[in-house]
C-alpha atoms as a PDB file:
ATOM      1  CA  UNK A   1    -204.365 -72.628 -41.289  1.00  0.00           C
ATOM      2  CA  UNK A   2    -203.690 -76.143 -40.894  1.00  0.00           C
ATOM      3  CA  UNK A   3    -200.805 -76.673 -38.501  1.00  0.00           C
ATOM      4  CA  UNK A   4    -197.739 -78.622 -40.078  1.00  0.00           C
ATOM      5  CA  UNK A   5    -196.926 -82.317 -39.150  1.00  0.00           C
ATOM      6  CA  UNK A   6    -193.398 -81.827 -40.530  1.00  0.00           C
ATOM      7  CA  UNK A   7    -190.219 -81.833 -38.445  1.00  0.00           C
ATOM      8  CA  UNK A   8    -188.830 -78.056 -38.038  1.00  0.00           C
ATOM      9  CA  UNK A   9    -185.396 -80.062 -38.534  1.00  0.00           C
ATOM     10  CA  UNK A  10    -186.110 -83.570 -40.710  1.00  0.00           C
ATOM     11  CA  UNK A  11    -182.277 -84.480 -39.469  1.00  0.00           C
ATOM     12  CA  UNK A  12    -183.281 -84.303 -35.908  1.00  0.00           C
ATOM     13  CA  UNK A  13    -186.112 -87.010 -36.208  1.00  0.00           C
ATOM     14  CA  UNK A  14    -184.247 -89.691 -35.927  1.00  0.00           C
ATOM     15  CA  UNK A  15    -182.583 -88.674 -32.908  1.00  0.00           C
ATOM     16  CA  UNK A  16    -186.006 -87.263 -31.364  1.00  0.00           C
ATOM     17  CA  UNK A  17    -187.235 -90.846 -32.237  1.00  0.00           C
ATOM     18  CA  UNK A  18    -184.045 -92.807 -30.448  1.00  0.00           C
ATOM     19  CA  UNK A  19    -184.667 -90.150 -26.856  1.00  0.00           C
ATOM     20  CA  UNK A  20    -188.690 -91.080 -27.059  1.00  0.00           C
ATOM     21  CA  UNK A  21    -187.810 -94.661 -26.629  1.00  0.00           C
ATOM     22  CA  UNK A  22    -184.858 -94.121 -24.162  1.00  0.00           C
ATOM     23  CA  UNK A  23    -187.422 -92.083 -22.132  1.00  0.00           C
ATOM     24  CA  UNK A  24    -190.221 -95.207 -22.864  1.00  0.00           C
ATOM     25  CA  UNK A  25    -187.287 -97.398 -21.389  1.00  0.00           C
ATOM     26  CA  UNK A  26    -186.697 -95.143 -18.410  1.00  0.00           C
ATOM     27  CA  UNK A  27    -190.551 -94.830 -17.245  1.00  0.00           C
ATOM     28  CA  UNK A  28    -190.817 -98.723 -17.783  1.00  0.00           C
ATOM     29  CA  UNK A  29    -193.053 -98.938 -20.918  1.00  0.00           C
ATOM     30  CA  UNK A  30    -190.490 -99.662 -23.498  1.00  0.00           C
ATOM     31  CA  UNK A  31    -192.123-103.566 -23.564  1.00  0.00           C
ATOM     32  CA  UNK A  32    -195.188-102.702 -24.827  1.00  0.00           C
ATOM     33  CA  UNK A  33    -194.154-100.049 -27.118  1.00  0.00           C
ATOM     34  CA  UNK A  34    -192.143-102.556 -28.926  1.00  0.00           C
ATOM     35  CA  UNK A  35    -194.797-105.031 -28.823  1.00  0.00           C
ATOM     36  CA  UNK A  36    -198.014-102.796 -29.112  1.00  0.00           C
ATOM     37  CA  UNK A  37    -197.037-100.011 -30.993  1.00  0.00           C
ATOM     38  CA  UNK A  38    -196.977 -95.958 -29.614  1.00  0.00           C
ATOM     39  CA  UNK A  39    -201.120 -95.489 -31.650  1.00  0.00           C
ATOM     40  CA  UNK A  40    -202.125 -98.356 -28.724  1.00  0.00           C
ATOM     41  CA  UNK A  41    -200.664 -96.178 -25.848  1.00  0.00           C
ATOM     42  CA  UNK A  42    -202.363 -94.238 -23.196  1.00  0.00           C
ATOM     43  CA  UNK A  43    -202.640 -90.137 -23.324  1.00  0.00           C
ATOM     44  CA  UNK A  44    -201.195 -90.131 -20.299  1.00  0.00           C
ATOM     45  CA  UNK A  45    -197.899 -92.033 -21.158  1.00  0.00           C
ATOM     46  CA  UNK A  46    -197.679 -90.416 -24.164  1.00  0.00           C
ATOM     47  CA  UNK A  47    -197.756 -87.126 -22.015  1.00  0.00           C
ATOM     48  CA  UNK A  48    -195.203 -88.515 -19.255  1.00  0.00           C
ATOM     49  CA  UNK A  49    -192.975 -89.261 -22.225  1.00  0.00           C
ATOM     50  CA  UNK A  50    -193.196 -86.117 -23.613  1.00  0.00           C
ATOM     51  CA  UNK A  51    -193.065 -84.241 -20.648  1.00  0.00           C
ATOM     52  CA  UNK A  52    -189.572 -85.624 -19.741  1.00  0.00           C
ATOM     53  CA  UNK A  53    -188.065 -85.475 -22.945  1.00  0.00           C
ATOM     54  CA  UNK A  54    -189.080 -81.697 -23.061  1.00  0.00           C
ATOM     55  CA  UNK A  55    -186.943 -81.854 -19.198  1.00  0.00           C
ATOM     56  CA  UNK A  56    -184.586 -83.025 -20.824  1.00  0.00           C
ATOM     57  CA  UNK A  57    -183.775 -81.044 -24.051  1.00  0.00           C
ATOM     58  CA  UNK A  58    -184.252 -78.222 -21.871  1.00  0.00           C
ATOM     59  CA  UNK A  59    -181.193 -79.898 -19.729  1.00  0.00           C
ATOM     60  CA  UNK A  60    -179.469 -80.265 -22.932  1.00  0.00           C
ATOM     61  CA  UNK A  61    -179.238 -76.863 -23.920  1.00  0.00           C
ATOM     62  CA  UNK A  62    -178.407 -75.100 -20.575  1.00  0.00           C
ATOM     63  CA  UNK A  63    -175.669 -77.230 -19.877  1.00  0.00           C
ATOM     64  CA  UNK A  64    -174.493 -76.058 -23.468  1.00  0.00           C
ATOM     65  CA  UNK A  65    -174.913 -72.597 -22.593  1.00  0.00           C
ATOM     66  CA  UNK A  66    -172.087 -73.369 -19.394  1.00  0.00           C
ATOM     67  CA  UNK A  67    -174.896 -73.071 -16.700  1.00  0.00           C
ATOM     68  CA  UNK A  68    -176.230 -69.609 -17.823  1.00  0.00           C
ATOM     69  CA  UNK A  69    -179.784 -69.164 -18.440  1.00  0.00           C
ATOM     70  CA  UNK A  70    -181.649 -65.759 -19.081  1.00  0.00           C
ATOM     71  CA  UNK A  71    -183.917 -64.225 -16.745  1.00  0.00           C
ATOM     72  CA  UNK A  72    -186.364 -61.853 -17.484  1.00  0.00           C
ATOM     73  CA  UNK A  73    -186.461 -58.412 -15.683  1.00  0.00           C
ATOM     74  CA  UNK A  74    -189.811 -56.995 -14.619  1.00  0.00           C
ATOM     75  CA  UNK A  75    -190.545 -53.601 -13.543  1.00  0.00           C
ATOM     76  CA  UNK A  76    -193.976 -53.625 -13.595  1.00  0.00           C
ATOM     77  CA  UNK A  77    -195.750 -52.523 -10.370  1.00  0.00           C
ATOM     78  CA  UNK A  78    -198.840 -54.355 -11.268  1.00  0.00           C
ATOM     79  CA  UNK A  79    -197.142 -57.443 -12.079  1.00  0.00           C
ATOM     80  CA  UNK A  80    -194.805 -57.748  -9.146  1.00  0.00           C
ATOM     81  CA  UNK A  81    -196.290 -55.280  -6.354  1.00  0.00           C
ATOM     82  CA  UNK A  82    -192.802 -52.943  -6.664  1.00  0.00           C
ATOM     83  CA  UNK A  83    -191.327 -51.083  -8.496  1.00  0.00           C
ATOM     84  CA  UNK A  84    -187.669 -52.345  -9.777  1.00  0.00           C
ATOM     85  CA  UNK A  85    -188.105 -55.713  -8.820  1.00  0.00           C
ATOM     86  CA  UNK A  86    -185.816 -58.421 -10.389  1.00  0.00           C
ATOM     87  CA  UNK A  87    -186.139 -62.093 -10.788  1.00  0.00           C
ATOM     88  CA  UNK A  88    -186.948 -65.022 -13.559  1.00  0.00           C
ATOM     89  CA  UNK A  89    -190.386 -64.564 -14.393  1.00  0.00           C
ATOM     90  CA  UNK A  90    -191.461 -67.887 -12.256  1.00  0.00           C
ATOM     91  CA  UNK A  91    -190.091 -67.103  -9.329  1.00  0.00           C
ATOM     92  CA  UNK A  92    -192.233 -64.082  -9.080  1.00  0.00           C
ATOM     93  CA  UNK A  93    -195.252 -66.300  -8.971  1.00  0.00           C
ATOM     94  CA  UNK A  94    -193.890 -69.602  -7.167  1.00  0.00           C
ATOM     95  CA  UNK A  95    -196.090 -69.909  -4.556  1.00  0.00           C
ATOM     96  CA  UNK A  96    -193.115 -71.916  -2.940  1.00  0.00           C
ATOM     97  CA  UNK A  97    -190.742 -69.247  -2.706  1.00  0.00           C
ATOM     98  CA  UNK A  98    -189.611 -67.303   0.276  1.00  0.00           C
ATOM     99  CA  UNK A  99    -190.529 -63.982  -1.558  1.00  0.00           C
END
């Protein structure tokens, strides 16, 4: 099956559209978007700009959840190496934390 090109929400484009060129204004590219077009950028500032306007939707919604945000409970020995263990599903497997 051929995978859609059509917005889940067509009303949301235009605002998608307006946060991919504050983010293009943030990371400094803004000039030659405007100039160039976005079909004459890079992969990898088409990534960067994705990337932080994912951050940033993802910012958007926990802050309008109040600061909550689910975690996942795992009690799965083989998964975590004990039994009852409790924790967001990354930090189990940040190599970073203190665990």
């Amino acid at each position: 099956m051929a995978r859609s090109r059509k917005p889940v929400n067509p009303g949301a484009e235009n605002a998608l559209d307006r946060m991919k060129l504050e983010v293009a204004n943030e990371l400094g590219i803004s000039e030659r978007v405007s100039s160039q077009g976005w079909s004459t950028m890079t992969s990898a500032d088409c990534g960067r700009v994705g990337g932080h306007m994912v951050r940033r939707m993802i910012q958007q919604y926990e802050s309008a959840m109040g600061g909550q945000t689910a975690t996942a409970t795992t009690t799965n020995t083989a998964t975590t190496g004990m039994t009852g263990a409790t924790g967001t599903m990354t930090s189990q497997f940040d190599i970073n934390s203190s665990n």
